[in-house]
Protein backbone atom coordinates (compact mmCIF):
# COMPACT_ATOMS: atom_id res chain seq x y z
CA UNK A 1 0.00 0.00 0.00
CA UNK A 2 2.93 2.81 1.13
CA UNK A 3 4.22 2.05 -3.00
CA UNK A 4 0.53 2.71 -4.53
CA UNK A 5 0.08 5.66 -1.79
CA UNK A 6 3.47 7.00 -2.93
CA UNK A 7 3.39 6.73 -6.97
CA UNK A 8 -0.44 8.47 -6.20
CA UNK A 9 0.95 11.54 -4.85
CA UNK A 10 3.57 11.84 -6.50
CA UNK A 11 1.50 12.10 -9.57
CA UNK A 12 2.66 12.84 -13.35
CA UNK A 13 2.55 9.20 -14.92
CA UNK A 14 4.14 7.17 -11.88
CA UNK A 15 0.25 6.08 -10.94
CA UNK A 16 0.10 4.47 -14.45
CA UNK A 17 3.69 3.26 -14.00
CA UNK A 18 2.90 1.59 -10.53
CA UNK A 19 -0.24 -0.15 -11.96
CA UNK A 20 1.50 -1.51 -15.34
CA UNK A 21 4.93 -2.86 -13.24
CA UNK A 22 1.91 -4.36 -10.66
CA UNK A 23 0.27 -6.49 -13.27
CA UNK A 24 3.11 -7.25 -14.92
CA UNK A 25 4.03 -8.37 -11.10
CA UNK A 26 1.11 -10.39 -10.22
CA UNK A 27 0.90 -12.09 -13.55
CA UNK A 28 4.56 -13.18 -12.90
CA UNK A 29 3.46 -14.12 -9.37
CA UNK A 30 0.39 -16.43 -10.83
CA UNK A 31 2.75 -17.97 -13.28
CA UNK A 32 5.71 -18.86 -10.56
CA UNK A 33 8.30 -16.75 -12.22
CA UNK A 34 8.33 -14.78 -9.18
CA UNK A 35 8.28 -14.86 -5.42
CA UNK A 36 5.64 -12.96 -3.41
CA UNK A 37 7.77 -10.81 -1.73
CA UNK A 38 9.76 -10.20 -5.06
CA UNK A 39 6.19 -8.48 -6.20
CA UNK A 40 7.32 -5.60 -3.73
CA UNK A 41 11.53 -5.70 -4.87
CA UNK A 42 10.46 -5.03 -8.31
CA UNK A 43 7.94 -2.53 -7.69
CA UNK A 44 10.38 -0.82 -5.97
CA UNK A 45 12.68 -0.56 -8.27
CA UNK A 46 10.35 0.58 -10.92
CA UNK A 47 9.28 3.33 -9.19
CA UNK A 48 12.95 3.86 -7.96
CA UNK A 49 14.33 3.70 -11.78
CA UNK A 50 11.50 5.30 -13.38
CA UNK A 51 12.49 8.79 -15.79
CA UNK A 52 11.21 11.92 -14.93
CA UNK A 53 7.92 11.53 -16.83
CA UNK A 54 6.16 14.85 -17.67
CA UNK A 55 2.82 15.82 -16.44
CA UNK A 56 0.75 13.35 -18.91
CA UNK A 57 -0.84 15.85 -21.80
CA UNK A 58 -2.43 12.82 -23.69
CA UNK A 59 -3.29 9.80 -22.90
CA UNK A 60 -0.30 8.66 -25.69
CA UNK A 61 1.83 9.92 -22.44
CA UNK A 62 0.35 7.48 -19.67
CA UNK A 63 0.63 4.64 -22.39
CA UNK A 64 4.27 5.39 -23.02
CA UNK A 65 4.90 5.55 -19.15
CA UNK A 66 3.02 2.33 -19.09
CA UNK A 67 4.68 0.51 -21.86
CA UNK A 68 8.21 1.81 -20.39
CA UNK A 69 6.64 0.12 -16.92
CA UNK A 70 6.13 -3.35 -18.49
CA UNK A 71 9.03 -3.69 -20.28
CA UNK A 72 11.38 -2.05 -17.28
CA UNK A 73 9.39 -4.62 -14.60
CA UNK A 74 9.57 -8.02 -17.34
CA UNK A 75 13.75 -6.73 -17.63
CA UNK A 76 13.59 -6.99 -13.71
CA UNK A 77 11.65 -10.02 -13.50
CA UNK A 78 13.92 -11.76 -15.93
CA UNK A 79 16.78 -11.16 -13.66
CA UNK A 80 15.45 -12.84 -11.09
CA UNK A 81 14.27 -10.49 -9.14
């Protein structure tokens, strides 16, 4: 909850960036590629690692931070996180 309260108020895209690295998290959870508590670690280090995204203009701009969440969270994931 203290990540999701976090990305919220910090807004700009990191809402859209915590909710695209969490369902790449819990999908990789369901599928045993990664460890409960590993769910947190990598959200973590999304958040941590994510670029200074703009305040979104379009929604083109929370799909970009989204599809730069996904792919930064599956790189994570991969490593064993």
């Amino acid at each position: 909850m203290r990540l999701a309260k976090e990305a919220g108020s910090s807004g700009c895209c990191l809402p859209a960036v915590y909710n695209a690295a969490n369902e790449e998290c819990v999908a990789a959870f369901v599928a045993g590629r990664l460890p409960f508590l590993g769910m947190v670690e990598t959200l973590e280090r999304v958040l941590d690692e994510a670029p200074d995204f703009d305040e979104p203009g379009t929604v083109e701009d929370v799909l970009a931070a989204e599809t730069w969440a996904r792919s930064h969270a599956q790189r994570i994931i991969g490593e064993g996180a």
